[in-house]
C-alpha atoms as a PDB file:
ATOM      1  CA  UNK A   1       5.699   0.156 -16.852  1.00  0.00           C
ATOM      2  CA  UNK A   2       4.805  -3.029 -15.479  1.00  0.00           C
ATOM      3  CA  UNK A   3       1.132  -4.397 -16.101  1.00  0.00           C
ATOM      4  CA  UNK A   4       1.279  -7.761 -14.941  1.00  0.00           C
ATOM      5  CA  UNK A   5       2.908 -11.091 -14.950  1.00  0.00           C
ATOM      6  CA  UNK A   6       1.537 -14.599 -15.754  1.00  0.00           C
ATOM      7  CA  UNK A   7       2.955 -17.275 -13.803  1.00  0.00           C
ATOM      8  CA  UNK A   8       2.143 -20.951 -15.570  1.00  0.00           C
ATOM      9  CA  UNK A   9       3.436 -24.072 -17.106  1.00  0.00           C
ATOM     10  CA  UNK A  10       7.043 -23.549 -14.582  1.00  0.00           C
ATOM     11  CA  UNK A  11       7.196 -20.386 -16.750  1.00  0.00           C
ATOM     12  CA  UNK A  12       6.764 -17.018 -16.391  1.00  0.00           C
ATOM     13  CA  UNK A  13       5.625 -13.965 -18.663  1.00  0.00           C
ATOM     14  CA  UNK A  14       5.961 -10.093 -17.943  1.00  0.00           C
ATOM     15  CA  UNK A  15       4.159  -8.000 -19.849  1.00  0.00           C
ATOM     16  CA  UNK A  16       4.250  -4.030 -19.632  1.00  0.00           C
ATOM     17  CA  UNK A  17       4.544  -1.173 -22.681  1.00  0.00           C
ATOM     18  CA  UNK A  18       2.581  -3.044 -24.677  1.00  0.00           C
ATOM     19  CA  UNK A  19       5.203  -5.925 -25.006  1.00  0.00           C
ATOM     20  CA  UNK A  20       6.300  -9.340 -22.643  1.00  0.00           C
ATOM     21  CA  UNK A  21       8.981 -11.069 -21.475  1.00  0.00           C
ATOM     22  CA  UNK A  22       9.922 -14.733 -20.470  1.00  0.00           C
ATOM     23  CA  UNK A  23      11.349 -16.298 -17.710  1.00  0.00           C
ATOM     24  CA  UNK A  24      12.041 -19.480 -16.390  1.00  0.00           C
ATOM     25  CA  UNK A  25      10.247 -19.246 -13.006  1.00  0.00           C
ATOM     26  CA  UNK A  26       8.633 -16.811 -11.061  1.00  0.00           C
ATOM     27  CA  UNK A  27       9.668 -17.091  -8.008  1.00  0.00           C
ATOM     28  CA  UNK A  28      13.140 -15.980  -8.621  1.00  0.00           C
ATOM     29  CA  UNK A  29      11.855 -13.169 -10.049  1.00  0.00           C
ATOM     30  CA  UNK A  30       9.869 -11.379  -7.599  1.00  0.00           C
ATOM     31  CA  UNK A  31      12.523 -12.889  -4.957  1.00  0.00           C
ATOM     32  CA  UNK A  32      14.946 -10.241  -6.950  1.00  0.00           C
ATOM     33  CA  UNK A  33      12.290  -7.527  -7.571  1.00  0.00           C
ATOM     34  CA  UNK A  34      11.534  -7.353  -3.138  1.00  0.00           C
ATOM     35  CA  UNK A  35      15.505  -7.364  -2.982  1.00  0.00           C
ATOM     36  CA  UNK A  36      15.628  -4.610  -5.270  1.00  0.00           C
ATOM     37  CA  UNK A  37      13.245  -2.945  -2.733  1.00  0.00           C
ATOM     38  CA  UNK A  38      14.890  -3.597   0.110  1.00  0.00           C
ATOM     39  CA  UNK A  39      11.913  -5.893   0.847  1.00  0.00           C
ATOM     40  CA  UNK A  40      11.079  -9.218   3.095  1.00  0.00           C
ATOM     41  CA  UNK A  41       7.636 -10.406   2.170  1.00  0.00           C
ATOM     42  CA  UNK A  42       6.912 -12.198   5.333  1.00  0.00           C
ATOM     43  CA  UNK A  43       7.617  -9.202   7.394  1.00  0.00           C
ATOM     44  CA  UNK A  44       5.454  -7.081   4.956  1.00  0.00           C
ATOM     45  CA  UNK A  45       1.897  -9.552   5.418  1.00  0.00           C
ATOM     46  CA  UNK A  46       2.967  -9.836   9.041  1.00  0.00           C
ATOM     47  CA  UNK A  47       2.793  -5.836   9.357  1.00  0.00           C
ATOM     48  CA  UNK A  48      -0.119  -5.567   7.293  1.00  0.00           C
ATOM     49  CA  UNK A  49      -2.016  -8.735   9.281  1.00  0.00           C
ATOM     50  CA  UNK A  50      -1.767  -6.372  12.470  1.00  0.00           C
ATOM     51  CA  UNK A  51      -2.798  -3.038  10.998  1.00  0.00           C
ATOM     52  CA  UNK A  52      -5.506  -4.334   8.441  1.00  0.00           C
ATOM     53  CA  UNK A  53      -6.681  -7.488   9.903  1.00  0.00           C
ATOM     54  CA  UNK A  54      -6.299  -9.349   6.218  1.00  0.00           C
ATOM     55  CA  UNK A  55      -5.816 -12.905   6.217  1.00  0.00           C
ATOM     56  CA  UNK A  56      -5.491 -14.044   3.005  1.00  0.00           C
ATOM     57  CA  UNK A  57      -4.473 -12.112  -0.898  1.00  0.00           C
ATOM     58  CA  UNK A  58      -3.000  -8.987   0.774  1.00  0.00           C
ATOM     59  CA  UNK A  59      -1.668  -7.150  -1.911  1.00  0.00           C
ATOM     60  CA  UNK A  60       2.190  -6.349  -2.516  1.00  0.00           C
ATOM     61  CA  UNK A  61       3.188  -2.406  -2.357  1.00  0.00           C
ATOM     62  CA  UNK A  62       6.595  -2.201  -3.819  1.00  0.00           C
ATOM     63  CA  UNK A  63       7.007   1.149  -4.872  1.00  0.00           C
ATOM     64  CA  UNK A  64       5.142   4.509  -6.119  1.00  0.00           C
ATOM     65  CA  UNK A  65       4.801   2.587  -9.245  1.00  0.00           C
ATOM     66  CA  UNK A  66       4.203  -1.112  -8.093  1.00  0.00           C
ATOM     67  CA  UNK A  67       1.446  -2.833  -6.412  1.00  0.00           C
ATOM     68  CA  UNK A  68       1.021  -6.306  -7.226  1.00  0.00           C
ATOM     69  CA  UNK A  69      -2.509  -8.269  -6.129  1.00  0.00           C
ATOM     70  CA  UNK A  70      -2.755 -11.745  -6.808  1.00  0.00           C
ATOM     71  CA  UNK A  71      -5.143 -13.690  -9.019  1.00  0.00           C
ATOM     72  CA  UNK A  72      -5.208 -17.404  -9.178  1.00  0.00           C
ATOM     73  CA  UNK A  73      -6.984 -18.807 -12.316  1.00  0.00           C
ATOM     74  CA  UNK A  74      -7.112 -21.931 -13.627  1.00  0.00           C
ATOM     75  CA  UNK A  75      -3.754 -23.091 -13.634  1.00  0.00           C
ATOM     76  CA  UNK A  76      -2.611 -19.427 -13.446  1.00  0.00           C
ATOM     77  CA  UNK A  77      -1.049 -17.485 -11.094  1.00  0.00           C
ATOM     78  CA  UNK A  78      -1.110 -14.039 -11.748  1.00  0.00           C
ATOM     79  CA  UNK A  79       0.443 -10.695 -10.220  1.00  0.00           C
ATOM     80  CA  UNK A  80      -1.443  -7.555 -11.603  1.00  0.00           C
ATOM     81  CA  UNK A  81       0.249  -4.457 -11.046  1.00  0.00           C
ATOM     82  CA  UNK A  82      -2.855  -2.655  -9.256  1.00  0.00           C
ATOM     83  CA  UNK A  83      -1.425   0.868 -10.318  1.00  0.00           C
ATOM     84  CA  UNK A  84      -1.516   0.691 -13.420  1.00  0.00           C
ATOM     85  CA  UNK A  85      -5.202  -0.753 -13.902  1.00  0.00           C
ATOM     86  CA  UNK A  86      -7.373   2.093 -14.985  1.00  0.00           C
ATOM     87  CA  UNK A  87     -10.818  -0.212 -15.150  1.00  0.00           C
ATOM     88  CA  UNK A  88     -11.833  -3.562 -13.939  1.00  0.00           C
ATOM     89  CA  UNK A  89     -15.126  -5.044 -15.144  1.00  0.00           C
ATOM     90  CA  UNK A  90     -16.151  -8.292 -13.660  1.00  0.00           C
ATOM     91  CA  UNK A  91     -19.708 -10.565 -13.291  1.00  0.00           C
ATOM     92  CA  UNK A  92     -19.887 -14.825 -11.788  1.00  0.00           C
ATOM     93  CA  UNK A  93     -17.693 -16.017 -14.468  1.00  0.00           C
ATOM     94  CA  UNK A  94     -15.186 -13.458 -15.572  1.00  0.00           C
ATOM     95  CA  UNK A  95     -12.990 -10.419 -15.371  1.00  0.00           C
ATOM     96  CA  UNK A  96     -11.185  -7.584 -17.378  1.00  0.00           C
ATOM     97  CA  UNK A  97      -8.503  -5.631 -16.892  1.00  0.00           C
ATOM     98  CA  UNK A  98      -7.857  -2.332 -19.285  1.00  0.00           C
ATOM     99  CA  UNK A  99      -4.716  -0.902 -18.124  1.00  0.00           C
ATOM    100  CA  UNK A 100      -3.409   3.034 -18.645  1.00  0.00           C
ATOM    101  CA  UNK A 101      -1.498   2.108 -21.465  1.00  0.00           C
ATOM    102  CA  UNK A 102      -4.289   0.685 -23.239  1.00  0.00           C
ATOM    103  CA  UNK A 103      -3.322  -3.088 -22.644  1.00  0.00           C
ATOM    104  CA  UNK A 104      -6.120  -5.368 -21.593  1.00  0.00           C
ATOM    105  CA  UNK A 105      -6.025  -8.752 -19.692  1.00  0.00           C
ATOM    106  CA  UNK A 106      -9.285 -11.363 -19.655  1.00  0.00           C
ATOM    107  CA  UNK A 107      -9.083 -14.307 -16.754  1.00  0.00           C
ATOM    108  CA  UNK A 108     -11.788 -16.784 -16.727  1.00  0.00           C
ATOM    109  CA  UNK A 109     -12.296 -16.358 -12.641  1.00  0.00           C
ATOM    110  CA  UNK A 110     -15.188 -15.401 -10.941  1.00  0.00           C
ATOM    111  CA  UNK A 111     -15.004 -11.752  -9.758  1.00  0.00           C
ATOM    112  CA  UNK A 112     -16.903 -11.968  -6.695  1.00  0.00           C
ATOM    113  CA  UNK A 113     -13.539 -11.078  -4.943  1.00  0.00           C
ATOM    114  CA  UNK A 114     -12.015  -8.458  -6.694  1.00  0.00           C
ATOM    115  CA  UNK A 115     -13.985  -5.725  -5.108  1.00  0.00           C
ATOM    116  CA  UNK A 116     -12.365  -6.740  -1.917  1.00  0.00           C
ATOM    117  CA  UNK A 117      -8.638  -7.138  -3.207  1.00  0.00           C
ATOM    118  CA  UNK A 118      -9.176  -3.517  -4.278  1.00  0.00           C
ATOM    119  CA  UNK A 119     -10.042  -2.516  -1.247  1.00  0.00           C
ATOM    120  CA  UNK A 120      -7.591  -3.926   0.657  1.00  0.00           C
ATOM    121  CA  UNK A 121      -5.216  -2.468  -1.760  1.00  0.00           C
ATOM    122  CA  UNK A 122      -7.117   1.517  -1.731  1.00  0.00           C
ATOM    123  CA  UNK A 123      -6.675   0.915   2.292  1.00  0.00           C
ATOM    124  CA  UNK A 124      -2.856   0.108   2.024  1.00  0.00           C
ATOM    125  CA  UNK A 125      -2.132   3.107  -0.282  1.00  0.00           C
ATOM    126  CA  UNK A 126      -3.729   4.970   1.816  1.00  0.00           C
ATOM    127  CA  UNK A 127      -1.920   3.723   4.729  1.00  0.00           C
ATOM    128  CA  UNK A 128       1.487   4.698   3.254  1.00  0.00           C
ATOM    129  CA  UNK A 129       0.392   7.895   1.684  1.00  0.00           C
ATOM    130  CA  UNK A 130      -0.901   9.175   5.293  1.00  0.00           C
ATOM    131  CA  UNK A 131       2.396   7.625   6.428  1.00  0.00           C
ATOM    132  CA  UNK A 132       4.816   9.796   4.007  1.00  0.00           C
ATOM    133  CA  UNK A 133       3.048  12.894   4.586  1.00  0.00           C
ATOM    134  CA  UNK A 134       3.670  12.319   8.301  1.00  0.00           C
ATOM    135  CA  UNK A 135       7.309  11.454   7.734  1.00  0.00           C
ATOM    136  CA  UNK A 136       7.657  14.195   5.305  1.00  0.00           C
ATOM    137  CA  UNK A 137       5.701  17.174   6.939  1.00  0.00           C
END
């Protein structure tokens, strides 16, 4: 399963199951991976914009599997798969990510906004969970 991926340097790196991948550039990636979903980005923050009111770092629902939320860190761009974290610890200067499959990721970024990314991402899946249930019952 995904955990994340670290865009930097023109490159990027996937990592997931306790192993990583390399790429060229990013952007072509997750270009693919929304196609793959059947997926336009712009429509996706524009929909979310309405219902949520977010402006800025709205996180990425992709699947039942895949939720990507952005964190920019010194050079580094990356896209943490939200459903797979299973803690986040954080203070003024740093933050740490232990995912399910025991993989951990350190960022030198302030985590004064992560409680709010989270957030934002708890109120989306909730959003399309209440939303299924609808469709499905």
């Amino acid at each position: 399963m995904l955990n994340y991926i670290e865009e930097a340097n023109k490159k990027s790196i996937i990592y997931y199951n306790d192993t990583f991948t390399e790429c060229d550039t990013y952007e072509l990636l997750l270009t693919k991976v929304m196609k793959d979903h059947l997926f336009k980005y712009d429509y996706y923050k524009k929909r979310i914009r309405e219902l949520f009111s977010y402006k800025t770092n709205v996180p990425i629902y992709l699947s039942k599997s895949l939720m990507l939320i952005k964190l920019k860190s010194m050079g580094s761009i990356y896209y943490i798969n939200y459903l797979e974290v299973k803690y986040i610890s954080y203070n003024e200067k740093n933050l740490l990510f232990i995912f399910k499959n025991g993989m951990s990721l350190f960022i030198d970024k302030k985590g004064n906004n992560i409680s709010r990314i989270c957030e934002m991402a708890s109120n989306i899946l909730n959003y399309i969970h209440k939303l299924e249930f609808n469709y499905y019952n």
